[in-house]
C-alpha atoms as a PDB file:
ATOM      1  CA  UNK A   1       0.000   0.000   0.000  1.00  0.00           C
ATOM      2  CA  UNK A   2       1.215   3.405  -0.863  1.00  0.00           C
ATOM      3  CA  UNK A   3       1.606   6.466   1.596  1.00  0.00           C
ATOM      4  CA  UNK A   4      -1.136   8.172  -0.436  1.00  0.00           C
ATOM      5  CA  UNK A   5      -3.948   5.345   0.463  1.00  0.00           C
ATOM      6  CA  UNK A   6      -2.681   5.236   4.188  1.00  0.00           C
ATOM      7  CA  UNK A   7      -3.496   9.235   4.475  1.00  0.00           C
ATOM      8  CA  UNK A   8      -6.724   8.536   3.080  1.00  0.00           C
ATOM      9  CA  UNK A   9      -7.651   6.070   5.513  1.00  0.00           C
ATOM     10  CA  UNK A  10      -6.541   8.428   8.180  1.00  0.00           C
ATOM     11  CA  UNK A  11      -8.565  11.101   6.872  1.00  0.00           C
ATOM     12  CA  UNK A  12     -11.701   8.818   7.217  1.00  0.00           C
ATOM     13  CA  UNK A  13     -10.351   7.887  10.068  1.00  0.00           C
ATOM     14  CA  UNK A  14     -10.009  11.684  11.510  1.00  0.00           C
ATOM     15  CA  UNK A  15     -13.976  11.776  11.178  1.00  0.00           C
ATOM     16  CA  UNK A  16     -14.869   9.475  14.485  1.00  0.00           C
ATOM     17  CA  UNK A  17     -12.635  11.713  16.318  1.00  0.00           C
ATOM     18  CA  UNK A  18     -13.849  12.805  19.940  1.00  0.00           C
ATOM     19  CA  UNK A  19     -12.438  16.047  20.219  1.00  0.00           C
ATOM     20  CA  UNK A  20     -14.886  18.519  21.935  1.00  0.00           C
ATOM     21  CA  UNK A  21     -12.539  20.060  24.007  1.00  0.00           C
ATOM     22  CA  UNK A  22      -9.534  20.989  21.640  1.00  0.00           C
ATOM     23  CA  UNK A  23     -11.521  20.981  18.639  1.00  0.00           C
ATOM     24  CA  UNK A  24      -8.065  19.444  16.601  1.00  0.00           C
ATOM     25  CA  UNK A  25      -9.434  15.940  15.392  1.00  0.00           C
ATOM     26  CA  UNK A  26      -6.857  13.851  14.694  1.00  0.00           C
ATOM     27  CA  UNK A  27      -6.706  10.357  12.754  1.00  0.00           C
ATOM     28  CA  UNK A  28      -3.795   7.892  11.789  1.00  0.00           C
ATOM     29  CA  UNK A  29      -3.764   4.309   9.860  1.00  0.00           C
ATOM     30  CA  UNK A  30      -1.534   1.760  10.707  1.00  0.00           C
ATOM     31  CA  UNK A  31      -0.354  -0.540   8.353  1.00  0.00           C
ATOM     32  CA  UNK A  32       1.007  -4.117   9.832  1.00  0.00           C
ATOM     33  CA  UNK A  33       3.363  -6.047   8.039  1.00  0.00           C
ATOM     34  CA  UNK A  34       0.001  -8.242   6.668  1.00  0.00           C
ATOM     35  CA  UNK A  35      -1.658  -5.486   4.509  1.00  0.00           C
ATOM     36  CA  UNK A  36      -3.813  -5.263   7.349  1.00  0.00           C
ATOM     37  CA  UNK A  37      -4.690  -1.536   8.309  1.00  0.00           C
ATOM     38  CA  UNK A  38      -5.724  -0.248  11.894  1.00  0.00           C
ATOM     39  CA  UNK A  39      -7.167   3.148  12.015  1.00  0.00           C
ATOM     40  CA  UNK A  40      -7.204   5.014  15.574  1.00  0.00           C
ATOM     41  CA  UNK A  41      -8.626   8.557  16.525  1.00  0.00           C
ATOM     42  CA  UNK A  42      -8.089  10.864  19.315  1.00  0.00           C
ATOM     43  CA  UNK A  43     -10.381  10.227  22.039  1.00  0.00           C
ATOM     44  CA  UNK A  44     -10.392  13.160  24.771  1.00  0.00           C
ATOM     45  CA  UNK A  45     -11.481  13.365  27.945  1.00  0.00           C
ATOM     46  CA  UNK A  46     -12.227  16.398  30.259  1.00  0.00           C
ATOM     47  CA  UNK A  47      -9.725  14.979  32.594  1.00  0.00           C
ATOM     48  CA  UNK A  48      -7.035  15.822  30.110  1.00  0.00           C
ATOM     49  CA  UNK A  49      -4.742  12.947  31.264  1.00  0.00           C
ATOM     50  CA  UNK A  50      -6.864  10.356  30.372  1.00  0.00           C
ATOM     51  CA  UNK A  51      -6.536  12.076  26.731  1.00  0.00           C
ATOM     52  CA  UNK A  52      -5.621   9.170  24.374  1.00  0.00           C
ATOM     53  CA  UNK A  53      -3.882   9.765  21.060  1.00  0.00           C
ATOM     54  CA  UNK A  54      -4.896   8.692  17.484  1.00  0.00           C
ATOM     55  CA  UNK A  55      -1.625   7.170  16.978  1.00  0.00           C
ATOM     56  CA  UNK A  56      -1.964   4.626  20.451  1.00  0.00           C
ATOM     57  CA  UNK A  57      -5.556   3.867  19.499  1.00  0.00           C
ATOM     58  CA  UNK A  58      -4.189   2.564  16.151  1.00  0.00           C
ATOM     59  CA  UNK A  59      -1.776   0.885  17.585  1.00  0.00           C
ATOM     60  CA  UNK A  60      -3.404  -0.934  20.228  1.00  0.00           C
ATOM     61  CA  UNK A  61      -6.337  -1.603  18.511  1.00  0.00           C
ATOM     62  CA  UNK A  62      -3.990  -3.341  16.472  1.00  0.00           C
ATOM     63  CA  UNK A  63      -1.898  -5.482  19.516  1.00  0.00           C
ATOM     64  CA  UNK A  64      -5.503  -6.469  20.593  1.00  0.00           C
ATOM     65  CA  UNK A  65      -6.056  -8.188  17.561  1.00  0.00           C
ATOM     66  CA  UNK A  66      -2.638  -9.802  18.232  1.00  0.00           C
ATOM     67  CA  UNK A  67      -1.038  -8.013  15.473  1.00  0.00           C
ATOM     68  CA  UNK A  68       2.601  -6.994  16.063  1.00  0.00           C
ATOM     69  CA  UNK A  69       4.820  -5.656  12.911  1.00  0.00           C
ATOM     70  CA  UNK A  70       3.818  -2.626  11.629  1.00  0.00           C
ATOM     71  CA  UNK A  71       5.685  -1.193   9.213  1.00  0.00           C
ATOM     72  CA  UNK A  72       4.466   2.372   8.418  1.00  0.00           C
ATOM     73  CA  UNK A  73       1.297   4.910  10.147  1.00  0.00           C
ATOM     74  CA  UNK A  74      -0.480   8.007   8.933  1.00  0.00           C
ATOM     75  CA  UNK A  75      -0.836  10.839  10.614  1.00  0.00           C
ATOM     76  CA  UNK A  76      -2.980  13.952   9.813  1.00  0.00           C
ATOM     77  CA  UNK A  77      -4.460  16.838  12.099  1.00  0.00           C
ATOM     78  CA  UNK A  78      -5.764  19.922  10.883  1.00  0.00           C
ATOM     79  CA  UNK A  79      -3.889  21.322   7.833  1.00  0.00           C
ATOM     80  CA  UNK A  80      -0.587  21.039   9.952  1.00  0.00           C
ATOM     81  CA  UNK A  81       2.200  18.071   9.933  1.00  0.00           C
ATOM     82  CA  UNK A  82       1.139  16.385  13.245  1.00  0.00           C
ATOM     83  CA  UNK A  83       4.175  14.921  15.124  1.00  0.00           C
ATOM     84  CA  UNK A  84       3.891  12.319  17.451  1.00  0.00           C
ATOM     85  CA  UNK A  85       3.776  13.221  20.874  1.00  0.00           C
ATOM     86  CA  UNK A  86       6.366  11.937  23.553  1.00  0.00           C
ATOM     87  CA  UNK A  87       3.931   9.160  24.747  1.00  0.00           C
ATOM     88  CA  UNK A  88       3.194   7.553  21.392  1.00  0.00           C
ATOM     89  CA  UNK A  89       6.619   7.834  20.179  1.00  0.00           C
ATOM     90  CA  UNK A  90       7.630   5.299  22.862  1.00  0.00           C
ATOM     91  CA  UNK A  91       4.566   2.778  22.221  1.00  0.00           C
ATOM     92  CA  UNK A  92       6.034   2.663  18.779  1.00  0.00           C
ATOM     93  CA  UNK A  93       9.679   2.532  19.799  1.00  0.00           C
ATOM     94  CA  UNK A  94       7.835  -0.712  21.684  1.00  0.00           C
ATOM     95  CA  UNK A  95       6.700  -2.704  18.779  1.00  0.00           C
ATOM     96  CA  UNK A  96       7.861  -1.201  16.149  1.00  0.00           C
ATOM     97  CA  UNK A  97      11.623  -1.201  14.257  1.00  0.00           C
ATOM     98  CA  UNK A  98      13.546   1.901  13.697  1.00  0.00           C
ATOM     99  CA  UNK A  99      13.000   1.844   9.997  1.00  0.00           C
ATOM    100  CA  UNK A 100       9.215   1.966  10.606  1.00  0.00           C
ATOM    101  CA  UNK A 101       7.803   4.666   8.587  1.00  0.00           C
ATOM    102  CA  UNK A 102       6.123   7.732  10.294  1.00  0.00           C
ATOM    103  CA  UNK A 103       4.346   9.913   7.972  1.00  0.00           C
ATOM    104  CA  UNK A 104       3.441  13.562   8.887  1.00  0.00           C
ATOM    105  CA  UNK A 105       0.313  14.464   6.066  1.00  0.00           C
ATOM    106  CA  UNK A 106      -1.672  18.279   5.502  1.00  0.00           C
ATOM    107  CA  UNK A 107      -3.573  15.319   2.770  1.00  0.00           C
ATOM    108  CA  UNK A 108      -2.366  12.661   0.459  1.00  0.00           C
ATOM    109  CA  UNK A 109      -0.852  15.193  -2.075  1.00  0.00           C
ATOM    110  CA  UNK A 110       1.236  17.407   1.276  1.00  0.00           C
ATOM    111  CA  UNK A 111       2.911  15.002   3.386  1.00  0.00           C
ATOM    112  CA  UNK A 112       6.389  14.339   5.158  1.00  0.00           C
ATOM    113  CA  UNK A 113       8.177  11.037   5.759  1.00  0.00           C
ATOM    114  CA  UNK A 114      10.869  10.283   8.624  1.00  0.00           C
ATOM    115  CA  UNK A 115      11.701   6.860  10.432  1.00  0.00           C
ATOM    116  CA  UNK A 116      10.998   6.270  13.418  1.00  0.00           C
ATOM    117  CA  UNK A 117      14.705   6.426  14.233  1.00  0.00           C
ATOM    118  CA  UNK A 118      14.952   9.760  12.743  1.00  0.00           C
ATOM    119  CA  UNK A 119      11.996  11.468  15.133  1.00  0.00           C
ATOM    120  CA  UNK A 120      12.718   8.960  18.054  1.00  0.00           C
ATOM    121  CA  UNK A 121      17.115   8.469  17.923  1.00  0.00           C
ATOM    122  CA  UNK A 122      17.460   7.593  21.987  1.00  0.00           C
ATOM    123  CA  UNK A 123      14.870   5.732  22.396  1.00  0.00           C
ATOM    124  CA  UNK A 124      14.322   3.686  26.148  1.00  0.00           C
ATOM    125  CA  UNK A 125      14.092   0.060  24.900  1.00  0.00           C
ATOM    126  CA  UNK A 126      13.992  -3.528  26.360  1.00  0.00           C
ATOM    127  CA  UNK A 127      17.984  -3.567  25.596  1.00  0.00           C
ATOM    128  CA  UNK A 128      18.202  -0.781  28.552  1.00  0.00           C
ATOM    129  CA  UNK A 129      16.703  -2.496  30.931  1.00  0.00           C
ATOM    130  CA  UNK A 130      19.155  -5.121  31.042  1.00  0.00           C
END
């Protein structure tokens, strides 16, 4: 699957957001190593904290389905390239390989792609806690 066809499931994704609070819907697809795709949205909360992100819905949607190589996601926000935040970027550093594909998208024509290890270079890993 091409980056353009990811975006475009993100986009449909970004519609199911639950965003009342920020009003910046967010939606990502994530594409496992299968073909398989996993869309996620951001799902806030009015206890801010318990704010989860489009890119960790994806991705655990995904785990739950006992899925576990990914190899790229789709992110887009509103008309900006959305950056993972702190928080997802280490669920992906989790299951996912340095190579895996993280792409920033406006739409499928406007979009930005870095590796994981580019946006996420000292990551905290298993090989740490030995």
């Amino acid at each position: 699957m091409g980056e353009k066809e990811l975006i475009l499931k993100a986009v449909e994704a970004q519609k199911n957001s639950y965003s009342p609070y920020s009003d910046f819907p967010v939606g990502a697809a994530l594409l496992c190593s299968t073909g398989e795709i996993f869309t996620g949205v951001n799902v806030e909360n009015v206890s801010f904290g318990l704010t989860n992100c489009a890119e960790r819905t994806a991705i655990f949607k995904a785990i739950s389905e006992g899925k576990r190589n990914f190899e790229a996601i789709a992110i887009v926000g509103k008309d900006t390239y959305l950056s993972p935040c702190g928080a997802c970027r280490q669920v992906m550093a989790e299951f996912c390989d340095k190579d895996f594909r993280v792409i920033f998208a406006k739409n499928e024509n406007d979009y930005i792609i870095k590796t994981l290890g580019e946006i996420l270079p000292f990551s905290f890993s298993e090989e740490d806690m030995k």
